[in-house]
Protein backbone atom coordinates (compact mmCIF):
# COMPACT_ATOMS: atom_id res chain seq x y z
CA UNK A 1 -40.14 -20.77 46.58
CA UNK A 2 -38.37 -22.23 43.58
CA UNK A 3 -35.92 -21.18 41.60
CA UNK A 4 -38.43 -20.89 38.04
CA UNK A 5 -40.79 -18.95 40.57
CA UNK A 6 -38.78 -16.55 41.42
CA UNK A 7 -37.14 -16.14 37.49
CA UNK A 8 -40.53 -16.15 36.38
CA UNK A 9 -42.10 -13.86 38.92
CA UNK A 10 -43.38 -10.22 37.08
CA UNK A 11 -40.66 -7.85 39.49
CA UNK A 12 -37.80 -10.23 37.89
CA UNK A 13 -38.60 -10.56 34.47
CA UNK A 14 -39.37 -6.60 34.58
CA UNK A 15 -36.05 -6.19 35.84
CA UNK A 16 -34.32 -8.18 33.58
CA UNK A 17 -36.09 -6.47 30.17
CA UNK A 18 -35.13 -3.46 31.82
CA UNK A 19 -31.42 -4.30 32.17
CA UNK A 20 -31.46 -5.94 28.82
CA UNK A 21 -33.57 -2.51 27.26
CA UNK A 22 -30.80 -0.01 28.84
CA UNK A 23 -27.96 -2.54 27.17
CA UNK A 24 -29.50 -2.52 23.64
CA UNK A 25 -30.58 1.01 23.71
CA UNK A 26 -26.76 1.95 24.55
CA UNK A 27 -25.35 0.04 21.87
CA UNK A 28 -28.00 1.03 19.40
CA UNK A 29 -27.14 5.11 20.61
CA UNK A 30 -23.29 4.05 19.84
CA UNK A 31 -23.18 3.01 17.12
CA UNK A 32 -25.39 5.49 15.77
CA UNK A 33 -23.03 8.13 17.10
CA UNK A 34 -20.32 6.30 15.59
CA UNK A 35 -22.10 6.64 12.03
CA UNK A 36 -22.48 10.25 12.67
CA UNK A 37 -18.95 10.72 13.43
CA UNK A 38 -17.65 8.84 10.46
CA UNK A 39 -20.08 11.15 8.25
CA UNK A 40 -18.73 14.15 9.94
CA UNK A 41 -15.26 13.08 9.33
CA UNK A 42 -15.91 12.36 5.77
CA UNK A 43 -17.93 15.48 5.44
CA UNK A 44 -14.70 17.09 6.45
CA UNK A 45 -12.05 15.44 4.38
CA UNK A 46 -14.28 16.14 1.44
CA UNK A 47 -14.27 19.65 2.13
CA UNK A 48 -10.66 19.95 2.42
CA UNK A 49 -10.40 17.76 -0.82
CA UNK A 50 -12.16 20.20 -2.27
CA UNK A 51 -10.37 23.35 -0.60
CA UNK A 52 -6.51 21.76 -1.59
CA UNK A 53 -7.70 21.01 -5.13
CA UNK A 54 -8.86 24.82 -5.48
CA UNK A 55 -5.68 26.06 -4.28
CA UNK A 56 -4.06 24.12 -6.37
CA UNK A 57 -5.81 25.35 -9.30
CA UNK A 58 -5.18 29.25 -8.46
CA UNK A 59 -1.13 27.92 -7.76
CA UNK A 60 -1.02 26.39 -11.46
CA UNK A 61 -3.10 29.36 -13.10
CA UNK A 62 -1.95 32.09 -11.86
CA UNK A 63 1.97 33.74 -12.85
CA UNK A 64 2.86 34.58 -9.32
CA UNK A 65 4.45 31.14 -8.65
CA UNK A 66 3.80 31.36 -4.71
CA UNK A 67 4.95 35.36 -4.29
CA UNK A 68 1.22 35.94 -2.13
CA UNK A 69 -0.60 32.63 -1.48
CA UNK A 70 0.49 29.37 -0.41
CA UNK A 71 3.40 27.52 -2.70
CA UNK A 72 3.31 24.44 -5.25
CA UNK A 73 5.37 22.54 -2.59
CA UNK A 74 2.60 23.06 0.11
CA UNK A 75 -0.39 22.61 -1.95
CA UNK A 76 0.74 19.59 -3.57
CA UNK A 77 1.76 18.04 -0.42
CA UNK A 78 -1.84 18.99 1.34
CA UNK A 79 -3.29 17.52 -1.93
CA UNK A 80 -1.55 14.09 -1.62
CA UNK A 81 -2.15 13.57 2.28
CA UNK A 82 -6.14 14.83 1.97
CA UNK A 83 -6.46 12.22 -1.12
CA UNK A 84 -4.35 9.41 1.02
CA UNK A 85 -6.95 9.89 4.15
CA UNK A 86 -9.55 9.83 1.70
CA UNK A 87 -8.19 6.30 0.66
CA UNK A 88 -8.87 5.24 4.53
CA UNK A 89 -12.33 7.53 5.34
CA UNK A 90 -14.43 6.28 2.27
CA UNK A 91 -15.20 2.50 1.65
CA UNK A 92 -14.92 2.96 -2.33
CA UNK A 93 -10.72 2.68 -3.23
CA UNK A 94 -11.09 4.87 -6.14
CA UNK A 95 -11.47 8.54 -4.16
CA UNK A 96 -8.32 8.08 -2.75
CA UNK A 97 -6.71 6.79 -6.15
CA UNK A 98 -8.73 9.09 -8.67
CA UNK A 99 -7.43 12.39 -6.01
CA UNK A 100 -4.15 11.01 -6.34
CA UNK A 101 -3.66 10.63 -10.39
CA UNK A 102 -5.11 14.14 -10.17
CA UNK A 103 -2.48 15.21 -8.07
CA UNK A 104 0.07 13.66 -10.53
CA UNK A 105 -1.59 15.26 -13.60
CA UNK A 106 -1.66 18.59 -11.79
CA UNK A 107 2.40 18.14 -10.94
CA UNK A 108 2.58 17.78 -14.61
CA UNK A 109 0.87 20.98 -15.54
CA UNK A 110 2.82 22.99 -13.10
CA UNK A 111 6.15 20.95 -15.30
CA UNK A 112 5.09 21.85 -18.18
CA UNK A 113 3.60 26.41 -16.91
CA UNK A 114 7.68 26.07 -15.60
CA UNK A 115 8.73 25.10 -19.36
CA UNK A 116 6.56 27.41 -20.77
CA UNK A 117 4.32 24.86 -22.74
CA UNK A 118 1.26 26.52 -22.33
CA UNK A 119 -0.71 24.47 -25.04
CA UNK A 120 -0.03 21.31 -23.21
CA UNK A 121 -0.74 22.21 -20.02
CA UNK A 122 -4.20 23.73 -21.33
CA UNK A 123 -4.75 20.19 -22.57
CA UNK A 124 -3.73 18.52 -19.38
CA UNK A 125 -5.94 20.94 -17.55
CA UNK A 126 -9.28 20.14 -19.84
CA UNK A 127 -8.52 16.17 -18.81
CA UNK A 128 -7.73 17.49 -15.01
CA UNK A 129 -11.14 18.83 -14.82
CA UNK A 130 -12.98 16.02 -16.11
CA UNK A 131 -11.31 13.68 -13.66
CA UNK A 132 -11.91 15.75 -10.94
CA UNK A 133 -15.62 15.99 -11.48
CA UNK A 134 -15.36 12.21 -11.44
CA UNK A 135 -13.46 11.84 -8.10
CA UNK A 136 -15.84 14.91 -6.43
CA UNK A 137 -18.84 12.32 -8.02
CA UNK A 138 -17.50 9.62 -6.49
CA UNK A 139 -17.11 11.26 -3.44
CA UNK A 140 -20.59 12.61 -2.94
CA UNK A 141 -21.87 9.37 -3.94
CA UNK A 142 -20.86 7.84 -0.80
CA UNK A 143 -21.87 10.95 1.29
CA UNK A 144 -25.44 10.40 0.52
């Protein structure tokens, strides 16, 4: 027998698609399992996003100033590292940019409840809101 019999024989080329089948299969079942982690993890951040920019709100509304929930310091600083691994998890720059200016405005309300300008930080909280619903649009965008 010759070599192209044997290659071309029915046992070999059935073992060969078979070998070749498993392969692709495998690397098809990765890297859909890949996709579904990424979602997961984005999934995730989002609803920590979401979960740090709440507490934020209740720190810079309400007049306890950190006596029975978690503190500016800690809120801000879960804020700012939730919107920096947003910056890596999501393929559109702006989430991780938009969550951070919000973080910055918010810093500013918090300046301005601790000087007692009310009136401003009203205002900054109107624009605070609007960018938020922006960067939480943004965000669910790309989770679709």
């Amino acid at each position: 027998m010759r070599l192209w019999e044997i290659v071309n024989s029915p046992i070999a080329l059935t073992v060969t698609s078979f070998v070749f089948g498993g392969l692709m299969v495998s690397w098809l079942s990765a890297r859909w399992q890949q996709r579904a982690q990424l979602h997961e993890l984005r999934v995730a951040n989002a609803r920590d996003m979401l979960t740090a920019y709440q507490d934020y709100i209740r720190v810079i509304r309400g007049r306890t100033m950190g006596l029975n929930g978690p503190t500016f310091d800690t809120v801000h600083a879960q804020l700012l590292a939730t919107a920096k691994v947003a910056s890596f998890l999501f393929a559109n720059a702006e989430v991780g940019a938009s969550w951070q200016s919000i973080a910055g405005k918010l810093a500013a309300i918090h300046d301005c409840r601790l000087r007692e300008q009310d009136d401003r930080a009203k205002r900054l909280l109107k624009e605070v809101y609007k960018a938020a619903d922006q960067a939480m649009s943004l965000m669910f965008k790309e989770l679709r």
